[in-house]
N, C-alpha and C. Protein backbone atom coordinates (compact mmCIF):
# COMPACT_ATOMS: atom_id res chain seq x y z
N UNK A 1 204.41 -22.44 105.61
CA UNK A 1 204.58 -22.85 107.00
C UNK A 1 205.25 -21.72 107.78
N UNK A 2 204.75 -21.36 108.75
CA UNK A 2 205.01 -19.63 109.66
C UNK A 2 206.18 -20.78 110.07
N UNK A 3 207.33 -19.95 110.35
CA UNK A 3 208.67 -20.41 111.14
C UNK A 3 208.71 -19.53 112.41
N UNK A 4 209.17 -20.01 113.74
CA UNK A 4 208.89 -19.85 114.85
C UNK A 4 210.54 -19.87 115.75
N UNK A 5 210.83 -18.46 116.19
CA UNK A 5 212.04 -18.25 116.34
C UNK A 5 211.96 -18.01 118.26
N UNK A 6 212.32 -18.95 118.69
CA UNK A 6 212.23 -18.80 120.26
C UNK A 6 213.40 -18.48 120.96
N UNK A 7 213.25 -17.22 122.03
CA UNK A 7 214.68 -16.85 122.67
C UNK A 7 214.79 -17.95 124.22
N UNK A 8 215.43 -17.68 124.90
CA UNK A 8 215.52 -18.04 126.58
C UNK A 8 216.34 -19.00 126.86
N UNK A 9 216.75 -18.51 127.86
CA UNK A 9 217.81 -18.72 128.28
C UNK A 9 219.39 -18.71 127.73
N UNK A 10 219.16 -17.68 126.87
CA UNK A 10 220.96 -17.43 126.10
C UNK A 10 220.73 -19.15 125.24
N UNK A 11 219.60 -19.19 124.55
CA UNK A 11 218.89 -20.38 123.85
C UNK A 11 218.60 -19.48 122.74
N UNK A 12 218.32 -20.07 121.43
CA UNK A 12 217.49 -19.87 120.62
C UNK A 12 217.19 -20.97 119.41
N UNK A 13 216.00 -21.38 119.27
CA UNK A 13 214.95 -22.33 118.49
C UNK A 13 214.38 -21.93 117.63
N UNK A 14 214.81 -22.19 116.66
CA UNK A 14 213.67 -21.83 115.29
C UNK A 14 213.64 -23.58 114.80
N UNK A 15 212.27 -23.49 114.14
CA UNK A 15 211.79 -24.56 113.76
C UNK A 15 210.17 -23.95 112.82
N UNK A 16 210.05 -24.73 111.78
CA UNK A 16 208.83 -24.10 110.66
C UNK A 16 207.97 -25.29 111.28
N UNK A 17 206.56 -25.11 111.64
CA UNK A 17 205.64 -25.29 112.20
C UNK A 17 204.37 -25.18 111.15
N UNK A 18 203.56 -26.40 111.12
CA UNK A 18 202.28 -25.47 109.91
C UNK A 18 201.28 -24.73 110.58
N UNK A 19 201.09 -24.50 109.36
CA UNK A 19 199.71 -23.18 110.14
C UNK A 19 198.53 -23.12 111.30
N UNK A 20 198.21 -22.59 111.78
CA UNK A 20 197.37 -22.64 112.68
C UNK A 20 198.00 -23.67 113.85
N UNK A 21 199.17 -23.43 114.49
CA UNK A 21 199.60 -23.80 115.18
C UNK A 21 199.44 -23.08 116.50
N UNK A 22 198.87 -23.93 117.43
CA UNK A 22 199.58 -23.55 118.67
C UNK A 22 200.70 -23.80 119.44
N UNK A 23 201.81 -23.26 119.94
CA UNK A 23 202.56 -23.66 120.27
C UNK A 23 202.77 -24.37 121.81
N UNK A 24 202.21 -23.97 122.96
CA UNK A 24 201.93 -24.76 123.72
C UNK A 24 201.09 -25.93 123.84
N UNK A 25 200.17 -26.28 123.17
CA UNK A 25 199.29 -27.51 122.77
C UNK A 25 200.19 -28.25 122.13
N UNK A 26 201.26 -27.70 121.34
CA UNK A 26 202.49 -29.10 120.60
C UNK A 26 203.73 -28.84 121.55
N UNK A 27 203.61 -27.44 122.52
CA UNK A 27 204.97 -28.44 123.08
C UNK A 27 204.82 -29.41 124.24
N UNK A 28 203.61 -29.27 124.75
CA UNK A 28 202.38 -30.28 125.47
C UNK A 28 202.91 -31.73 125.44
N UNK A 29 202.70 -32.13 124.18
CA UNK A 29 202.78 -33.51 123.36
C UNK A 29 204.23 -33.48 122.64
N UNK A 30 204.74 -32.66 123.00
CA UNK A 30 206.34 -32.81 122.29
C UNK A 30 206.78 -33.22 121.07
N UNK A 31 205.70 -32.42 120.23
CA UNK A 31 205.94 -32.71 118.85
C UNK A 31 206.89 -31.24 118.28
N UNK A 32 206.83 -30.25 118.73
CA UNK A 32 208.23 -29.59 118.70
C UNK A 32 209.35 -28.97 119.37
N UNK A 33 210.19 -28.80 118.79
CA UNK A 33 211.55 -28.56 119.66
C UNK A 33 211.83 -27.52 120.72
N UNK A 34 210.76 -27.01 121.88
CA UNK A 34 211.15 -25.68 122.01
C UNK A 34 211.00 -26.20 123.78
N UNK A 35 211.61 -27.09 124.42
CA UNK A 35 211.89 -27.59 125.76
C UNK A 35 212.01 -26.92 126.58
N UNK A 36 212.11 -25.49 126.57
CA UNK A 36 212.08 -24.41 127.82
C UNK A 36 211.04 -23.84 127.63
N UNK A 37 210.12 -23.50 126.76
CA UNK A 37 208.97 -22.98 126.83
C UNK A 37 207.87 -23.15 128.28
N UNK A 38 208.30 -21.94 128.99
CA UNK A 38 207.37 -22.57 130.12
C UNK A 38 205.95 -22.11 129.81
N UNK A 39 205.16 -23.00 130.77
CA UNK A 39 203.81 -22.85 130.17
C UNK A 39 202.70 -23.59 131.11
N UNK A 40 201.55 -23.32 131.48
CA UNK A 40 200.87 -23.94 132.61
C UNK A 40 199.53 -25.01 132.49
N UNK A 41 198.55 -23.90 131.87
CA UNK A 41 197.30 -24.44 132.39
C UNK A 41 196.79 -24.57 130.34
N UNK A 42 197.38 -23.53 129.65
CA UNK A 42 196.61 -23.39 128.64
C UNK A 42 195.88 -23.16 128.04
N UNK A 43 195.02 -22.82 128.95
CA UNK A 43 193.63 -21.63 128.61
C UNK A 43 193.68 -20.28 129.04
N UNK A 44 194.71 -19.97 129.48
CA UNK A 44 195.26 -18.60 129.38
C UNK A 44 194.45 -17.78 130.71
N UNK A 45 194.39 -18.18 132.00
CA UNK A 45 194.55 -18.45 133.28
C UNK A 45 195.69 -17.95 134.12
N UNK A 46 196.69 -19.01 134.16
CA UNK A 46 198.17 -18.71 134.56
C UNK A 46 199.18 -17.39 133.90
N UNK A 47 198.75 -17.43 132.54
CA UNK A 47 199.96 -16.46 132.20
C UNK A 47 201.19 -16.90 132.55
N UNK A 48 201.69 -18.08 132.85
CA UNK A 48 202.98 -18.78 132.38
C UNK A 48 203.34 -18.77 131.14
N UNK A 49 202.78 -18.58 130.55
CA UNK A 49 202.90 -18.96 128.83
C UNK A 49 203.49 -17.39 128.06
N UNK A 50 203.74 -16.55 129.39
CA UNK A 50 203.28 -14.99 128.71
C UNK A 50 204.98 -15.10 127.91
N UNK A 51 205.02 -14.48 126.30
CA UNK A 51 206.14 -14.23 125.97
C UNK A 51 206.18 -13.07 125.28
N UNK A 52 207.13 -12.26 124.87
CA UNK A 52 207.51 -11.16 124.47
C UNK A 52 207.41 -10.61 123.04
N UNK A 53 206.78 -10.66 121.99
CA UNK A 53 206.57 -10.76 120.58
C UNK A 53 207.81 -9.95 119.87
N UNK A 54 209.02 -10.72 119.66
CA UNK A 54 210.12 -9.05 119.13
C UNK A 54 209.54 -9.07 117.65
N UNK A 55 209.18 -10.02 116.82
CA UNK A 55 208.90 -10.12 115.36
C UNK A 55 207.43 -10.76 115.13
N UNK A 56 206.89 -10.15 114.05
CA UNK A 56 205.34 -10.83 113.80
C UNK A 56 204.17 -10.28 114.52
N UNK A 57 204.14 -9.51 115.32
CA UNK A 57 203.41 -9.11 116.15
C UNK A 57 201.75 -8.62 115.01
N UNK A 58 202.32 -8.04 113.91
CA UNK A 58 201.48 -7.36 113.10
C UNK A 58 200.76 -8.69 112.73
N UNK A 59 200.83 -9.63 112.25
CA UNK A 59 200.00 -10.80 112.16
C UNK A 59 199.11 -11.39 112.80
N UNK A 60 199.37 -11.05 114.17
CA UNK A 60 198.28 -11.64 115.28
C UNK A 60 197.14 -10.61 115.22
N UNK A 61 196.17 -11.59 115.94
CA UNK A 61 194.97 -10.91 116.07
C UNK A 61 195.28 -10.00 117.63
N UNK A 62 193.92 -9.26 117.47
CA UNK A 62 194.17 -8.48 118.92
C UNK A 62 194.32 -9.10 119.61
N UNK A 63 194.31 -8.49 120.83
CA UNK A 63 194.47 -9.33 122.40
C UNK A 63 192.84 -9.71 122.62
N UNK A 64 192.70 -11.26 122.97
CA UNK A 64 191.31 -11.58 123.25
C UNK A 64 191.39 -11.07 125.06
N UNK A 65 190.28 -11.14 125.47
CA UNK A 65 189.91 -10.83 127.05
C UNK A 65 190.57 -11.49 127.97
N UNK A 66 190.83 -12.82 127.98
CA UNK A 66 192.01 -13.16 128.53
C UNK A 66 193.56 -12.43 128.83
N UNK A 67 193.83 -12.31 127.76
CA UNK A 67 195.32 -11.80 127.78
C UNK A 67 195.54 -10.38 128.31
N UNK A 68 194.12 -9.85 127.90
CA UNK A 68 194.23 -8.55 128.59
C UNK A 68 194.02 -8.64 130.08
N UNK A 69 192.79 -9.60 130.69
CA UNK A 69 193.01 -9.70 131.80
C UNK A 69 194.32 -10.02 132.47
N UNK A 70 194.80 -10.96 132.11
CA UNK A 70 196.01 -11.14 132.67
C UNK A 70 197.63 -11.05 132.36
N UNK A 71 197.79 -9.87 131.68
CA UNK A 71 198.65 -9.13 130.83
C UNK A 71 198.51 -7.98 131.48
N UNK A 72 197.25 -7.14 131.41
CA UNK A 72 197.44 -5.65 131.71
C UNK A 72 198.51 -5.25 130.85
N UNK A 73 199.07 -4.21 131.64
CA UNK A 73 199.97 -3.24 130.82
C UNK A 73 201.37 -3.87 129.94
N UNK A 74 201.76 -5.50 130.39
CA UNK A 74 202.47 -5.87 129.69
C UNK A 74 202.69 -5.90 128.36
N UNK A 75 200.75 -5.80 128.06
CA UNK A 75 200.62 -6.02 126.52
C UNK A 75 201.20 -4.99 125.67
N UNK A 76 201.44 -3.89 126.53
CA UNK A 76 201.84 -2.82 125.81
C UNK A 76 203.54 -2.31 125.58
N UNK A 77 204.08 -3.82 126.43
CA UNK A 77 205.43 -4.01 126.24
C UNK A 77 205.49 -5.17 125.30
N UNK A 78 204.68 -5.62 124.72
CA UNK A 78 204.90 -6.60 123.24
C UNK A 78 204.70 -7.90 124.11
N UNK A 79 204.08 -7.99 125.28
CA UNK A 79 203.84 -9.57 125.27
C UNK A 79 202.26 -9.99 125.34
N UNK A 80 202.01 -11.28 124.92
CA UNK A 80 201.31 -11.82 124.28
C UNK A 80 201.20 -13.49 125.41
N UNK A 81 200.14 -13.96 125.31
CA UNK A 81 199.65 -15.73 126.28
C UNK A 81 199.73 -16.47 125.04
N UNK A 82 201.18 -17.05 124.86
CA UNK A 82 201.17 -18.06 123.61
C UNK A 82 200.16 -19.30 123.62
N UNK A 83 199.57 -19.44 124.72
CA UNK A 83 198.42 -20.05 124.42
C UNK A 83 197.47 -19.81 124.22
N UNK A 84 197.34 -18.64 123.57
CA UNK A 84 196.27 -17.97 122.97
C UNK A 84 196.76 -17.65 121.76
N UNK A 85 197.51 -18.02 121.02
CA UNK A 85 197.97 -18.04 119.63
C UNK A 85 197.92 -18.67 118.90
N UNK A 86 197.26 -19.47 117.57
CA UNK A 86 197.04 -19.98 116.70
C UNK A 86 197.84 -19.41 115.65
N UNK A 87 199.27 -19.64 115.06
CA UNK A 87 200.30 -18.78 114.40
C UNK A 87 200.06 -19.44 112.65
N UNK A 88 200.06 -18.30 112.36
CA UNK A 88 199.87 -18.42 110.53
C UNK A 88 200.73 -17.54 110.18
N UNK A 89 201.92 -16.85 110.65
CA UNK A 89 202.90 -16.03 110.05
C UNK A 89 203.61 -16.32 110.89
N UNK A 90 205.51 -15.98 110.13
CA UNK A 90 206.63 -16.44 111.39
C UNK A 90 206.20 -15.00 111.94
N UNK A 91 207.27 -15.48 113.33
CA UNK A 91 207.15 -14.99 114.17
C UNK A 91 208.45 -15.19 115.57
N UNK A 92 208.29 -14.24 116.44
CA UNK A 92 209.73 -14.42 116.93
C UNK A 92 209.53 -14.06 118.58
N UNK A 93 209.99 -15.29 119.79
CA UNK A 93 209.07 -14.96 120.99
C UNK A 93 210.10 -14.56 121.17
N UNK A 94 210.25 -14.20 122.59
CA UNK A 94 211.26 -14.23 123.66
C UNK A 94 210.87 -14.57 124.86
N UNK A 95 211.12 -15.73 126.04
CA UNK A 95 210.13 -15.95 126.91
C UNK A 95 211.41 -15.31 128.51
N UNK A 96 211.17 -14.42 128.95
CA UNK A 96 211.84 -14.73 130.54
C UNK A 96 211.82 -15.74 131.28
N UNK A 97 212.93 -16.00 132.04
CA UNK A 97 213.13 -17.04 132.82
C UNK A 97 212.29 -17.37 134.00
N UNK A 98 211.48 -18.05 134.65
CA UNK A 98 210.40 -18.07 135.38
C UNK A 98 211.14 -18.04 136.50
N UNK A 99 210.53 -17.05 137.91
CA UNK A 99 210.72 -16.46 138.66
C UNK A 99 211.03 -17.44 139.83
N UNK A 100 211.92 -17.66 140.61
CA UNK A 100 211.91 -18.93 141.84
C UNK A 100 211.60 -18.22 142.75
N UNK A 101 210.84 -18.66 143.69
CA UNK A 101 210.27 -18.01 145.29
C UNK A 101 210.82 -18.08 145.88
């Protein structure tokens, strides 16, 4: 079971998750513990979901077309559209605090 180590807000969540998990689709339905995870639409659209990969990164697959669309150069600062993640190795986010207008 990949274990799943979440930063934000001077927060941090770890919780072991089974495989092929997405993590916004379960924190959706609130079957796990990670209550600040912000996150929008889920098909990887919004890029609300975008978080920072500090650990595990080598496990994921590339960036699908999505994330690159709406990532750009971020991707190349380690973040990743956790709703575009299906996780089979731990792994370790960090999400920023969402921006107020």
């Amino acid at each position: 079971m990949p274990n799943v180590v979440f930063h934000k807000l001077g927060v941090t969540y770890a919780e072991d998750v089974p495989e092929d998990t997405n993590l916004v689709v379960n924190t959706a339905i609130k079957r796990f513990p990670f209550p600040h995870l912000t996150f929008g639409c889920g098909m990887g659209k919004c890029a609300r979901c975008a978080c920072r990969v500090l650990s595990g990164a080598e496990h994921l697959p590339e960036p699908n077309w999505k994330e690159q669309q709406r990532l750009g150069p971020r991707l190349e600062q380690g973040y990743r559209l956790v709703c575009q993640l299906w996780l089979k190795h731990d792994i370790e986010l960090a999400q920023d605090a969402p921006v107020r207008p």
